[in-house]
N, C-alpha and C. Protein backbone atom coordinates (compact mmCIF):
# COMPACT_ATOMS: atom_id res chain seq x y z
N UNK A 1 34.79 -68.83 4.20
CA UNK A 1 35.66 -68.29 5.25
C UNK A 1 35.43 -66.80 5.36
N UNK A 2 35.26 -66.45 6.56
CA UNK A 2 34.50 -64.66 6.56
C UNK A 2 36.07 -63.89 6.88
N UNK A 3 36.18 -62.49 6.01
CA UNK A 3 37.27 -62.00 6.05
C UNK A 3 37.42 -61.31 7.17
N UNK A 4 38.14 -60.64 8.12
CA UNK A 4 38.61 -59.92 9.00
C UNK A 4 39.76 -58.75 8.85
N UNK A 5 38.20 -57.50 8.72
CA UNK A 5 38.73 -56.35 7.82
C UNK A 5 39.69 -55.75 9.17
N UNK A 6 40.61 -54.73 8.58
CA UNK A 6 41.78 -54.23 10.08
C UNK A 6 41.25 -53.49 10.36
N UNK A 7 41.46 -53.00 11.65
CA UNK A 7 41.02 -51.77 12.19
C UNK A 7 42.42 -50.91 12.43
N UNK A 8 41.89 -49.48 12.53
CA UNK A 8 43.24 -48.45 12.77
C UNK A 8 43.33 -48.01 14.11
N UNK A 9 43.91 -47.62 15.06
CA UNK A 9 43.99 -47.43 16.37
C UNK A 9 43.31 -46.56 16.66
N UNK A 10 42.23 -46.24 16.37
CA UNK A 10 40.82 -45.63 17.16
C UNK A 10 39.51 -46.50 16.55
N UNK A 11 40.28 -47.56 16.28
CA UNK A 11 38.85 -49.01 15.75
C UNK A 11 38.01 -48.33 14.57
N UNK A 12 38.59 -47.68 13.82
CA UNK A 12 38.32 -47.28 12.27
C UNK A 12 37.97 -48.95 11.62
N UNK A 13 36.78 -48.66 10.90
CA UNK A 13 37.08 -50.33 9.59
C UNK A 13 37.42 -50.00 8.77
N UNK A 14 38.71 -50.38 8.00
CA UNK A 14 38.98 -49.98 6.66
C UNK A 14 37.55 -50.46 5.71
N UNK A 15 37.53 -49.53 4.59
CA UNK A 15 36.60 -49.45 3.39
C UNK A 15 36.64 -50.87 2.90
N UNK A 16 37.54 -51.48 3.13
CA UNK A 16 38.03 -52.55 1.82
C UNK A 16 39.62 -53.25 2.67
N UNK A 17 39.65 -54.47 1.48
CA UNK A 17 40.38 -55.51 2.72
C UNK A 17 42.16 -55.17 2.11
N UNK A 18 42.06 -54.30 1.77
CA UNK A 18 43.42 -53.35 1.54
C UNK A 18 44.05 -51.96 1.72
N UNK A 19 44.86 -51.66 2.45
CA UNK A 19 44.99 -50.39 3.39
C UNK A 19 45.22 -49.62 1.96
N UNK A 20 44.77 -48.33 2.86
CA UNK A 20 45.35 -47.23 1.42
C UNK A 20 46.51 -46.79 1.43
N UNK A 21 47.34 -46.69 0.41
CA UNK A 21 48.81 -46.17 0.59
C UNK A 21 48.61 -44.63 0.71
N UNK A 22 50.03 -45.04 1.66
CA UNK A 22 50.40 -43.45 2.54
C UNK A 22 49.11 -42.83 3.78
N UNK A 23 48.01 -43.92 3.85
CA UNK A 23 47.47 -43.42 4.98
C UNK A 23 47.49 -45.03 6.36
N UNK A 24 47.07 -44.27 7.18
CA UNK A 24 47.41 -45.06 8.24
C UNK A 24 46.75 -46.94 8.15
N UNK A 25 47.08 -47.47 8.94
CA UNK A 25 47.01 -49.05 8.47
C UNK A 25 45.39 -49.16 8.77
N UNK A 26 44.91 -49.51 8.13
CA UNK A 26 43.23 -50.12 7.74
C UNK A 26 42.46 -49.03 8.07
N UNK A 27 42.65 -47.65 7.58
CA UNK A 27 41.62 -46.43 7.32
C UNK A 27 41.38 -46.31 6.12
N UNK A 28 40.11 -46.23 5.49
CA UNK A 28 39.25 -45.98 4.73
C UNK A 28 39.51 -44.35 4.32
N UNK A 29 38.70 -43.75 3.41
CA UNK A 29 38.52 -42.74 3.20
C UNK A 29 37.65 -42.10 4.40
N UNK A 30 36.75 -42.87 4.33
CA UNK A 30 35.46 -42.04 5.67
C UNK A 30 36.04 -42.47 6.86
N UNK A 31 37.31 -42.68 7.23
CA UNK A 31 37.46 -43.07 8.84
C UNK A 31 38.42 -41.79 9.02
N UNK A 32 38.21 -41.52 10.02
CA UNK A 32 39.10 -40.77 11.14
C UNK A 32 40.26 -40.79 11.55
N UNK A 33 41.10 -40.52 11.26
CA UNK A 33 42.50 -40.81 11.93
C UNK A 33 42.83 -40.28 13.19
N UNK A 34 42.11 -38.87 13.83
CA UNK A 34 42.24 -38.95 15.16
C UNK A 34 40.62 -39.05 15.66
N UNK A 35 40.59 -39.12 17.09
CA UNK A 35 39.55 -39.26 17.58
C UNK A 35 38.86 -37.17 17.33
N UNK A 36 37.50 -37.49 16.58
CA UNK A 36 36.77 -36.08 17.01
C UNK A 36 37.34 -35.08 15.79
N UNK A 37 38.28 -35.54 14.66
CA UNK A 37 38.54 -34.80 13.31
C UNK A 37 37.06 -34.62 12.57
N UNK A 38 36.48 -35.48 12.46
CA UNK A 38 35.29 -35.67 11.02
C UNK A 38 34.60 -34.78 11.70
N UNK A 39 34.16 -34.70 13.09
CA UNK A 39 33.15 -34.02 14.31
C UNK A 39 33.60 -32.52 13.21
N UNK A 40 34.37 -32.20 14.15
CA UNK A 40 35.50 -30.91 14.15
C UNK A 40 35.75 -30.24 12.71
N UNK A 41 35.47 -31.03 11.81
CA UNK A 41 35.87 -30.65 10.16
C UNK A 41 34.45 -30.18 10.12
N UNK A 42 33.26 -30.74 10.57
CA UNK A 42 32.21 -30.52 9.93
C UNK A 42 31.60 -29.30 10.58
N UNK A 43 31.73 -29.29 12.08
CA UNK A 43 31.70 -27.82 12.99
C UNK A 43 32.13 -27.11 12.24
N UNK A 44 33.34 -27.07 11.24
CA UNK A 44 34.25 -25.77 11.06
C UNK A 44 33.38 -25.46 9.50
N UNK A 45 33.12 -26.25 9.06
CA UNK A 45 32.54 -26.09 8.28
C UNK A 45 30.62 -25.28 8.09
N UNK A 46 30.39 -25.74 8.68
CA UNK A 46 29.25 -25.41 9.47
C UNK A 46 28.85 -24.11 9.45
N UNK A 47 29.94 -23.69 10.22
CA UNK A 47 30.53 -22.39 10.74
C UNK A 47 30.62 -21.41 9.70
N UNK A 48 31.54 -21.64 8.69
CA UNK A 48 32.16 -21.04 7.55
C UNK A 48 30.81 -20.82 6.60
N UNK A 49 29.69 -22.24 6.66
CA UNK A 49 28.80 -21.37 5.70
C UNK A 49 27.94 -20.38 6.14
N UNK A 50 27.98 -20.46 7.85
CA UNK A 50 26.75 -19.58 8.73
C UNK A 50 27.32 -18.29 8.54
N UNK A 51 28.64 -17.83 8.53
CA UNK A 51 29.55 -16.51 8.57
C UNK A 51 28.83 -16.05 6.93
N UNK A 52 29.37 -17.05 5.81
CA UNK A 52 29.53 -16.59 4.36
C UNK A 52 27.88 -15.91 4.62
N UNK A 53 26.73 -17.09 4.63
CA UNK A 53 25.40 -16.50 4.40
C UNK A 53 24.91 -15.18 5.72
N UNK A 54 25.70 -15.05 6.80
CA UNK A 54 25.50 -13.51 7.28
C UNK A 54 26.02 -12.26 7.02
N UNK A 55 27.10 -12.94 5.94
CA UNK A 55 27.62 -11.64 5.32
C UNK A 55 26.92 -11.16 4.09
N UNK A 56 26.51 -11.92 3.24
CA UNK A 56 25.53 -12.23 2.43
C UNK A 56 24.00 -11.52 2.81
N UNK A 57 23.41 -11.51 3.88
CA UNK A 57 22.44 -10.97 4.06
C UNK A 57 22.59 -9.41 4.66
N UNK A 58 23.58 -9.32 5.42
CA UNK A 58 23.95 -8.41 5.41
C UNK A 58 24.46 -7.18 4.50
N UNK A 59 25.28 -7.86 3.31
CA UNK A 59 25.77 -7.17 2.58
C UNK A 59 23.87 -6.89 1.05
N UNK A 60 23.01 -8.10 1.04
CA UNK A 60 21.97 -7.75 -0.44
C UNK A 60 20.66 -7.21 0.83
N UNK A 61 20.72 -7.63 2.05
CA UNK A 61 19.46 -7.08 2.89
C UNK A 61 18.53 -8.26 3.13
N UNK A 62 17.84 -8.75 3.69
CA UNK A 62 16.64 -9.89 3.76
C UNK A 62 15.81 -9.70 2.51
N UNK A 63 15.25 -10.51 2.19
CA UNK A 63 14.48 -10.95 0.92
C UNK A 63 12.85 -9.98 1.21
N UNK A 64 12.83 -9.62 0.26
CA UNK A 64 11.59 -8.54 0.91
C UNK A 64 10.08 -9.58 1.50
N UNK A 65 9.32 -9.48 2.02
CA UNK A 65 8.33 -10.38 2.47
C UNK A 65 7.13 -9.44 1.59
N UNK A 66 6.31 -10.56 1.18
CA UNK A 66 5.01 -9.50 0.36
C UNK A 66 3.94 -9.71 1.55
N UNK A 67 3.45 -9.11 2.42
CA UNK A 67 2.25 -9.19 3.16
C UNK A 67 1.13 -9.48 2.07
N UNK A 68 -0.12 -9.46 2.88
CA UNK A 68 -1.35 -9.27 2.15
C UNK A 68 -1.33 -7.60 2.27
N UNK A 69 -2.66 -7.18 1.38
CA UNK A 69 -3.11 -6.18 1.64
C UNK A 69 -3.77 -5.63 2.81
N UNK A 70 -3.15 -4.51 3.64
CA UNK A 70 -3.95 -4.27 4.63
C UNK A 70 -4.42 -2.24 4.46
N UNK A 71 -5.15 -2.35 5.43
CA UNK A 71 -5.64 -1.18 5.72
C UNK A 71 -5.21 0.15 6.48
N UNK A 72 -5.32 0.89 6.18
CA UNK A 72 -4.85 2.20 7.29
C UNK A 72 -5.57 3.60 6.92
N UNK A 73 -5.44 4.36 7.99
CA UNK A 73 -5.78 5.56 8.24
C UNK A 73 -5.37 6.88 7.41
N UNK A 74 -5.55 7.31 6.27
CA UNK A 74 -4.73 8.38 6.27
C UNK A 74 -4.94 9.83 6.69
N UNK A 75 -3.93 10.63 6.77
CA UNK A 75 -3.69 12.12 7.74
C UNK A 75 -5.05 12.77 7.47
N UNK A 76 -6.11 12.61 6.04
CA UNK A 76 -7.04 13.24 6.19
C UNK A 76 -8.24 12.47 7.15
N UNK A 77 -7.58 11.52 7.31
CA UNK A 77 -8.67 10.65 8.40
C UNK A 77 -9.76 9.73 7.19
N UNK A 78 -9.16 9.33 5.71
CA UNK A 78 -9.40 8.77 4.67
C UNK A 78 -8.72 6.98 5.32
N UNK A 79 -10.18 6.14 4.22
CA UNK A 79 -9.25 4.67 4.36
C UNK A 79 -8.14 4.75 3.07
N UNK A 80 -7.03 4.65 3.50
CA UNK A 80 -6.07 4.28 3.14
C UNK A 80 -5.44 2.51 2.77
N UNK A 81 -3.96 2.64 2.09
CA UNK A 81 -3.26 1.49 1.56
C UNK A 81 -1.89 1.49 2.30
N UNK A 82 -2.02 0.36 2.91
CA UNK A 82 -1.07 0.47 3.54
C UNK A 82 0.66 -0.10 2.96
N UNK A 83 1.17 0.53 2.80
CA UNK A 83 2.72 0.24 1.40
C UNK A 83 3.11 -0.89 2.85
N UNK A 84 4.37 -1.10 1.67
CA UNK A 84 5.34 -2.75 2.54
C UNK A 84 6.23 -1.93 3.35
N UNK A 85 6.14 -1.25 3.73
CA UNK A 85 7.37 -0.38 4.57
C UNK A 85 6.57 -0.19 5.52
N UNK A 86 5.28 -0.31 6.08
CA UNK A 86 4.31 -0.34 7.18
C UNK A 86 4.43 0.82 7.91
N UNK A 87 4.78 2.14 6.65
CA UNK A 87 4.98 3.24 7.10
C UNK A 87 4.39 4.08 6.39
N UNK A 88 4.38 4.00 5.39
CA UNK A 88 3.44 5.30 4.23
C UNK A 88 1.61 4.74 4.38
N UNK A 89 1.13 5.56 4.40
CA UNK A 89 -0.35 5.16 3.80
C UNK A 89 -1.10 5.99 2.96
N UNK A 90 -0.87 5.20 1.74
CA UNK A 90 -1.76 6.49 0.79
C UNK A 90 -2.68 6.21 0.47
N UNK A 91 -3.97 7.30 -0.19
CA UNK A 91 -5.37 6.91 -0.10
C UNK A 91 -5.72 6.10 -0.96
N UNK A 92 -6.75 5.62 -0.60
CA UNK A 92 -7.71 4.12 -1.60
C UNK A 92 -7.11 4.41 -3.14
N UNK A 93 -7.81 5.41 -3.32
CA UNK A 93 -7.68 5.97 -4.80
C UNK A 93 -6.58 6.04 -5.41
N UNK A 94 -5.88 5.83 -4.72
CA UNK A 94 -3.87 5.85 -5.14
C UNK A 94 -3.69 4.34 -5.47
N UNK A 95 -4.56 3.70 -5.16
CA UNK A 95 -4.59 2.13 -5.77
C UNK A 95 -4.58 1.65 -7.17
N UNK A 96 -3.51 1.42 -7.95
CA UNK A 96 -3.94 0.84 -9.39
C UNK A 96 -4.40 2.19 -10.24
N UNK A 97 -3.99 3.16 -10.07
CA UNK A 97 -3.98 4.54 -10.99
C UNK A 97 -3.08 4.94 -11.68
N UNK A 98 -2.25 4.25 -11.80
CA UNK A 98 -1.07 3.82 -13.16
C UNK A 98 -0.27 4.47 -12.64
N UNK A 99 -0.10 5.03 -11.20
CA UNK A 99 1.65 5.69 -10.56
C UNK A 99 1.99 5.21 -9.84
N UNK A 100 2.98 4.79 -9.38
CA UNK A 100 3.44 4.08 -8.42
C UNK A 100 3.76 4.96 -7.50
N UNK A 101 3.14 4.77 -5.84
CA UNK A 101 3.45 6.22 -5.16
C UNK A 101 3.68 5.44 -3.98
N UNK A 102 3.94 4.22 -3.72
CA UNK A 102 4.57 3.33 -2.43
C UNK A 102 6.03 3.14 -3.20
N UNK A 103 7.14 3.53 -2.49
CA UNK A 103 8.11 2.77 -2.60
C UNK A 103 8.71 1.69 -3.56
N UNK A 104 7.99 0.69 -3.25
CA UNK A 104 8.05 -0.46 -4.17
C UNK A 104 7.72 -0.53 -5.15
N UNK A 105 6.36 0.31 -5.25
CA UNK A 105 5.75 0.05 -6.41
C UNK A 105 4.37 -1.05 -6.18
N UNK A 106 4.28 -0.96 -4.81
CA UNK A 106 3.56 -2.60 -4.58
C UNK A 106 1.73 -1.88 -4.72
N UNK A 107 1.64 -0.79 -4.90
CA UNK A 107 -0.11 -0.16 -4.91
C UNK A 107 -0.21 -0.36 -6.49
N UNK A 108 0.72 -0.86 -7.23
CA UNK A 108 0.08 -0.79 -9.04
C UNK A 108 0.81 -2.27 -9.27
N UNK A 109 0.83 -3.42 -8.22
CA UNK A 109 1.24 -4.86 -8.56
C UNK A 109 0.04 -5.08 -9.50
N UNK A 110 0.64 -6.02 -10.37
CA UNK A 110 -0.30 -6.89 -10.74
C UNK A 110 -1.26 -8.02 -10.24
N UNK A 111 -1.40 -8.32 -9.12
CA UNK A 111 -2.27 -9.25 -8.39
C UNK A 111 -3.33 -8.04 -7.97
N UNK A 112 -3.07 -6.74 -7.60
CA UNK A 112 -4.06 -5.94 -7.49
C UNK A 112 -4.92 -5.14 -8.41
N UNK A 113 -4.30 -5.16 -9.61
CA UNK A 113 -4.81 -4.42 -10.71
C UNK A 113 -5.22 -5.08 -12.12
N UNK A 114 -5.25 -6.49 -11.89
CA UNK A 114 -5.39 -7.25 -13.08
C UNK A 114 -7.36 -7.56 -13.38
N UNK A 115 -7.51 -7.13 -12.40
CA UNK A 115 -9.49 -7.27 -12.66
C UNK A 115 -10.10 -6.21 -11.85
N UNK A 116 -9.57 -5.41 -11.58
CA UNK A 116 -10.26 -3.73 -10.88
C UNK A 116 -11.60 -4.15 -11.26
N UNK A 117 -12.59 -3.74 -9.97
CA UNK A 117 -12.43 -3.51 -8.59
C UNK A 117 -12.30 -5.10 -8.10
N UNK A 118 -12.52 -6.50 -8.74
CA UNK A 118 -12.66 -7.75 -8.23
C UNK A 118 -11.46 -7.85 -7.62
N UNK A 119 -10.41 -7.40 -8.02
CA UNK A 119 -8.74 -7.87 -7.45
C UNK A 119 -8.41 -6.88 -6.27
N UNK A 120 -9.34 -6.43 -5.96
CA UNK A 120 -8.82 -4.97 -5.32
C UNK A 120 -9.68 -5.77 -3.84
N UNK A 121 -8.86 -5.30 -2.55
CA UNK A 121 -9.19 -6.01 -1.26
C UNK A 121 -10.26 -5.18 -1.02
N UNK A 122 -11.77 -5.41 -0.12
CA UNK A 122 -12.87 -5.38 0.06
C UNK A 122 -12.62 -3.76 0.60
N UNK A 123 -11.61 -3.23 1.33
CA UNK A 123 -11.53 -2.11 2.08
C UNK A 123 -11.09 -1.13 0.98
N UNK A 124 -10.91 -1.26 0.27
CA UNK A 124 -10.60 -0.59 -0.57
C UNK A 124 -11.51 0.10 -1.86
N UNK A 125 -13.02 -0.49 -1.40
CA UNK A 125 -14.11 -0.42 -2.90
C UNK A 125 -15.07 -0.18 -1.83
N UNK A 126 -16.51 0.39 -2.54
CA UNK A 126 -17.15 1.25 -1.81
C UNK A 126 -18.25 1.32 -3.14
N UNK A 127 -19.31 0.48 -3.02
CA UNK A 127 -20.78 0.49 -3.91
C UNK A 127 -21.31 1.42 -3.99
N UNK A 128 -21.85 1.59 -4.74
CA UNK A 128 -23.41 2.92 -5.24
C UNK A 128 -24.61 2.25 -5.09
N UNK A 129 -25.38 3.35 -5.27
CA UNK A 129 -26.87 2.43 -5.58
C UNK A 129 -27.09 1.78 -6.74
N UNK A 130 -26.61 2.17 -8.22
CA UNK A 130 -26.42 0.84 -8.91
C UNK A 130 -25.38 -0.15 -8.74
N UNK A 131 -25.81 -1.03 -8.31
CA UNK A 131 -24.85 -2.21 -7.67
C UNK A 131 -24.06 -2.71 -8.46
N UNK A 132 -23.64 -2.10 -10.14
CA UNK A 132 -23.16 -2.48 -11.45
C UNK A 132 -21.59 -1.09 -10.98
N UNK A 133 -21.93 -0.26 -9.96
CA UNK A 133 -20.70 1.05 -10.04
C UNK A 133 -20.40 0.83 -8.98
N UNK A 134 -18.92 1.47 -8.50
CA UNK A 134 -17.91 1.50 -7.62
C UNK A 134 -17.76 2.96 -7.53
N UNK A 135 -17.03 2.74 -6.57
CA UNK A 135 -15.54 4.22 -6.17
C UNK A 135 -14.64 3.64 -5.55
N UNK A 136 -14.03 4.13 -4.89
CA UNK A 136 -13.07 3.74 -4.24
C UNK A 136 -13.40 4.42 -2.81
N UNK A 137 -13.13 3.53 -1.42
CA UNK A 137 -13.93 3.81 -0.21
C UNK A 137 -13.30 5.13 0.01
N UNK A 138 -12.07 5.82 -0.15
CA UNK A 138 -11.90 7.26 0.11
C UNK A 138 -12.59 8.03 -0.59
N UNK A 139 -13.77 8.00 -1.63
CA UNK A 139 -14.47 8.24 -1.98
C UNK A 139 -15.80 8.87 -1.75
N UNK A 140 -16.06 8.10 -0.80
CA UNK A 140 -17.48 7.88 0.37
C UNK A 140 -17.30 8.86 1.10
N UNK A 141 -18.72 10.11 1.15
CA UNK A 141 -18.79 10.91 2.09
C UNK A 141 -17.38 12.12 2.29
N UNK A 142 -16.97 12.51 1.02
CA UNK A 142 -16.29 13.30 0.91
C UNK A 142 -16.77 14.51 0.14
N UNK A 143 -18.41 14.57 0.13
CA UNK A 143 -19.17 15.61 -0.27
C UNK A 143 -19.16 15.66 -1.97
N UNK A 144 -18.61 15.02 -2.37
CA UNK A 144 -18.45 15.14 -3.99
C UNK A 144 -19.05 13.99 -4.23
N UNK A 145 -19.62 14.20 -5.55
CA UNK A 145 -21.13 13.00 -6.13
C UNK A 145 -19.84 12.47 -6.89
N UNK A 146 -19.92 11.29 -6.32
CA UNK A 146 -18.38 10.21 -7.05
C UNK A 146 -19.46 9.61 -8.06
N UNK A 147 -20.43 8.62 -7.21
CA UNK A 147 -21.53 7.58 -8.21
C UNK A 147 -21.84 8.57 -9.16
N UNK A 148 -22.04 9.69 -8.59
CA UNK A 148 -23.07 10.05 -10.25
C UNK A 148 -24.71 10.46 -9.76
N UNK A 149 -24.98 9.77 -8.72
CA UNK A 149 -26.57 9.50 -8.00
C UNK A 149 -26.42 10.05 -6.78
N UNK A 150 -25.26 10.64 -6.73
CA UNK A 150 -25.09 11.10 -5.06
C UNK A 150 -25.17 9.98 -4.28
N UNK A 151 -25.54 8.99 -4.51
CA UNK A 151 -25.46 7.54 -3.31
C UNK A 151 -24.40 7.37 -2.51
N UNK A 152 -23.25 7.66 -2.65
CA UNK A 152 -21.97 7.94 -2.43
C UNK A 152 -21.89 8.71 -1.05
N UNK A 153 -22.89 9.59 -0.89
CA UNK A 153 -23.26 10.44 -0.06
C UNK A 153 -24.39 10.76 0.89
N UNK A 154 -25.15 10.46 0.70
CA UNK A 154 -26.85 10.24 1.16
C UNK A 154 -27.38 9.17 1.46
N UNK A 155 -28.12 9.33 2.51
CA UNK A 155 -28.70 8.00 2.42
C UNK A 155 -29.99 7.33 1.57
N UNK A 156 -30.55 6.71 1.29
CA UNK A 156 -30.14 5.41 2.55
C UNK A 156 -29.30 4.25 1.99
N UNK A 157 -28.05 4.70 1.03
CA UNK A 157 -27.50 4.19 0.48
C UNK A 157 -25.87 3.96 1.00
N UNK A 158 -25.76 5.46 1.87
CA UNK A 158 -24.74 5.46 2.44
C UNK A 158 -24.77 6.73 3.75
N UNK A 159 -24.51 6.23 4.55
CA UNK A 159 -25.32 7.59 6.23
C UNK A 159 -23.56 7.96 6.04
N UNK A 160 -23.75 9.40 5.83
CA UNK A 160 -22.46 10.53 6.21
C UNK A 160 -22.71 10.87 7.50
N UNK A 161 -21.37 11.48 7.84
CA UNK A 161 -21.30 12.53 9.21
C UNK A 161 -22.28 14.05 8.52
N UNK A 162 -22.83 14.83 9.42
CA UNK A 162 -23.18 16.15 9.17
C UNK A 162 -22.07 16.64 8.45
N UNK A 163 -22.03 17.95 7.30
CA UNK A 163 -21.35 18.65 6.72
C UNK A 163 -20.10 19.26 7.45
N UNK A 164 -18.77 19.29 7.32
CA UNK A 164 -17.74 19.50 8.10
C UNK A 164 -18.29 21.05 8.33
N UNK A 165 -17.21 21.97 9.24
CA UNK A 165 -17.07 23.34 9.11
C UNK A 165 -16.45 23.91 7.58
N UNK A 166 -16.24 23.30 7.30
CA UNK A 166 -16.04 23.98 5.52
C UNK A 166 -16.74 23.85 4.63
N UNK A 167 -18.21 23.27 4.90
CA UNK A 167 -19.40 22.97 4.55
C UNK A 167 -20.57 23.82 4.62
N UNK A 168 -21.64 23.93 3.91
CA UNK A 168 -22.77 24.33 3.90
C UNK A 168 -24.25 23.16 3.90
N UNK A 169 -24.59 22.85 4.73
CA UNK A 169 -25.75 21.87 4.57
C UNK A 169 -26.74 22.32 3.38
N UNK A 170 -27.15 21.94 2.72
CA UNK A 170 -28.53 22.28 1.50
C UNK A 170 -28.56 21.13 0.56
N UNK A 171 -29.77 20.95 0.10
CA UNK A 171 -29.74 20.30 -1.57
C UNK A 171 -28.75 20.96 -2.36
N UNK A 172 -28.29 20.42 -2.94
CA UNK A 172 -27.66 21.18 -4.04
C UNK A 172 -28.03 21.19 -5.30
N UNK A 173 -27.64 22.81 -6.17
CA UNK A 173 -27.89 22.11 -7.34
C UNK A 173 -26.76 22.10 -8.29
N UNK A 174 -25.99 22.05 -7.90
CA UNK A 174 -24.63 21.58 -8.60
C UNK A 174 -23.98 20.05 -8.85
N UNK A 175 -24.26 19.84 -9.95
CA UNK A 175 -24.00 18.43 -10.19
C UNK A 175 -22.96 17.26 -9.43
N UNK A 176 -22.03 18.45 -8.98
CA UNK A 176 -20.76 17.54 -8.77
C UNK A 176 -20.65 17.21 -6.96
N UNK A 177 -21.75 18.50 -6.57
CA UNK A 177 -21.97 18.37 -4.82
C UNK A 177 -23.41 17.35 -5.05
N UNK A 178 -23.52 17.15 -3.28
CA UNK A 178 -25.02 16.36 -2.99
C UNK A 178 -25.52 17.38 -1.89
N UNK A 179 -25.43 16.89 -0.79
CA UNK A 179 -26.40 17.12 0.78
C UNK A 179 -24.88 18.39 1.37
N UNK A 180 -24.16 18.88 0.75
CA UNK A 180 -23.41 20.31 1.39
C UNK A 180 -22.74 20.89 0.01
N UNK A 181 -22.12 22.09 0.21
CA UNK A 181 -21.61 22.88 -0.65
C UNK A 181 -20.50 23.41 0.31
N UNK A 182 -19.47 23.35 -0.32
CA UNK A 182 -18.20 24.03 0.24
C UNK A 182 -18.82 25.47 0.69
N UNK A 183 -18.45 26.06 0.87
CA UNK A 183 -18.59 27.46 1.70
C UNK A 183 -18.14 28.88 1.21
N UNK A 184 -17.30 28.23 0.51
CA UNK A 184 -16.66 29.65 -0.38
C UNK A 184 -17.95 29.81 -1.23
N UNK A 185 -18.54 29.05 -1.91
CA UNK A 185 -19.46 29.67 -2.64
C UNK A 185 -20.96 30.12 -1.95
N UNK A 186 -20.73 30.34 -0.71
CA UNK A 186 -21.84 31.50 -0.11
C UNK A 186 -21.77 32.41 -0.35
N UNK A 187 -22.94 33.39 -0.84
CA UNK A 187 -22.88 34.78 -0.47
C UNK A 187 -21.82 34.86 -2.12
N UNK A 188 -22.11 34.34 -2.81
CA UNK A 188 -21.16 34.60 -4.26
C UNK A 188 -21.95 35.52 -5.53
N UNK A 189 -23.30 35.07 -5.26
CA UNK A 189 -24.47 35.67 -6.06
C UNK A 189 -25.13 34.83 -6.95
N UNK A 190 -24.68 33.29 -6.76
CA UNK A 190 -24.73 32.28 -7.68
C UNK A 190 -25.79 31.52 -6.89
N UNK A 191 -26.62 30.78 -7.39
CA UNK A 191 -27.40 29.43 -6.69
C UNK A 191 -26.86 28.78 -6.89
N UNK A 192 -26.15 27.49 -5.50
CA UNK A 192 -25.83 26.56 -5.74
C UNK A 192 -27.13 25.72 -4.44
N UNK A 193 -27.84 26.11 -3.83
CA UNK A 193 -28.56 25.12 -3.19
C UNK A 193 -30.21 25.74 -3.85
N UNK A 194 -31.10 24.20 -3.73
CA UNK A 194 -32.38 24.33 -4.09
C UNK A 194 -33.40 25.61 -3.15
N UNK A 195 -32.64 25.80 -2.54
CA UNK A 195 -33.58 26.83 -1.07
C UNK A 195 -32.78 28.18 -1.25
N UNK A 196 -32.33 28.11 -2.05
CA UNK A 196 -31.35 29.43 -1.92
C UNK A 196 -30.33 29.84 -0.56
N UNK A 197 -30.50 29.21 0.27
CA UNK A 197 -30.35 29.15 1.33
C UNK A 197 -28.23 29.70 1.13
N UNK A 198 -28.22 29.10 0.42
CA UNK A 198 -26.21 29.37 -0.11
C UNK A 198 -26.36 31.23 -0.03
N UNK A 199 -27.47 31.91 -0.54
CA UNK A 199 -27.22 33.33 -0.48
C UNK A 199 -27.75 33.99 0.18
N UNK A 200 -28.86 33.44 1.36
CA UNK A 200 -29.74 34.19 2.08
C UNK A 200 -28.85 34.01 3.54
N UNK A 201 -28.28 32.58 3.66
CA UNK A 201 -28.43 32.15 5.02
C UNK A 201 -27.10 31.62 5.71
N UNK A 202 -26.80 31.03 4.64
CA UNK A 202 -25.30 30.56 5.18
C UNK A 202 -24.06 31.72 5.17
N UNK A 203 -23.07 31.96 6.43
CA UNK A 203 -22.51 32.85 6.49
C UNK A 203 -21.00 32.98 5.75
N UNK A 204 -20.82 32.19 4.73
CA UNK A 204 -19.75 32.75 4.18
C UNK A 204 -18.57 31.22 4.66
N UNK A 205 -17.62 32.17 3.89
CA UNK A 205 -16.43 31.03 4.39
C UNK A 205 -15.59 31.49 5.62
């Protein structure tokens, strides 16, 4: 014989073939007693957690996002690192040099500094002619023998711009210059180029 569970006056099925005391005749726990309550409870609810979690983000800030590593320009017209604030850019060389000089701290992370130069993003490293040495690409063509071989600087290992205006074009023979000499040391009484050219020819700073 099949039972015939009650219904409550918005055709609720009771849970079970016995009403619950003190609630209306054959409502269940999960039924409704008016039409559009369960709707309406759960809207309000809804609601209450969308408010709590915008106050919440509002009040700790959005969760920081880690980009990849990207690239930028810096004021000396150097390749730069571009920090998570997509506002500072400090030079290559500020990469993994044990200070933290972005904000965060995100230029001495550990995903970037755990296998120097392999962990370090491609824009950021800058070969010699022994293909065993590095620099760092702000490195390149900044008139100072970084490699060691001047390769850094000369070609045909690496093509520079001509010597800035604070420059002297010559061989050099100063270990630490290549293909220019700063300028202050013209006209000093010292050889710093193979032609002499630093005391005969170039006019000074």
């Amino acid at each position: 014989m099949n039972k015939i569970f009650p219904k409550g006056e918005n055709g609720c099925v009771a849970a079970g073939t016995k009403a619950i005391p003190g609630g209306e005749a054959g409502c269940g726990p999960l039924c409704c007693s008016r039409r559009g309550a369960c709707l309406s409870a759960f809207l309000l609810l809804l609601l209450a957690t969308l408010a709590a979690l915008i106050a919440l983000v509002t009040t700790l800030g959005l969760p920081s996002r880690t980009p990849g590593a990207q690239a930028c320009t810096t004021l000396t017209n150097r390749t730069g690192f571009l920090c998570r604030d997509q506002r500072s850019c400090i030079p290559a060389s500020g990469v993994c040099d044990g200070v933290r000089t972005c904000t965060h701290g995100e230029d001495e992370d550990e995903s970037l500094c755990r296998d120097v130069p392999h962990s370090l993003p491609r824009f950021l490293v800058a070969h010699c002619g022994d293909p065993a040495s590095w620099i760092y690409s702000d490195q390149k063509c900044d008139g100072t023998n970084s490699c060691g071989d001047c390769s850094d600087e000369v070609s045909p290992v690496t093509v520079c711009p001509p010597c800035g205006p604070g420059w002297w074009r010559c061989p050099s023979t100063v270990f630490i210059y290549c293909g220019c000499i700063p300028r202050h040391l013209c006209r000093d009484r010292v050889q710093h180029c193979s032609d002499w050219s630093d005391e005969y020819t170039c006019p000074g700073p």
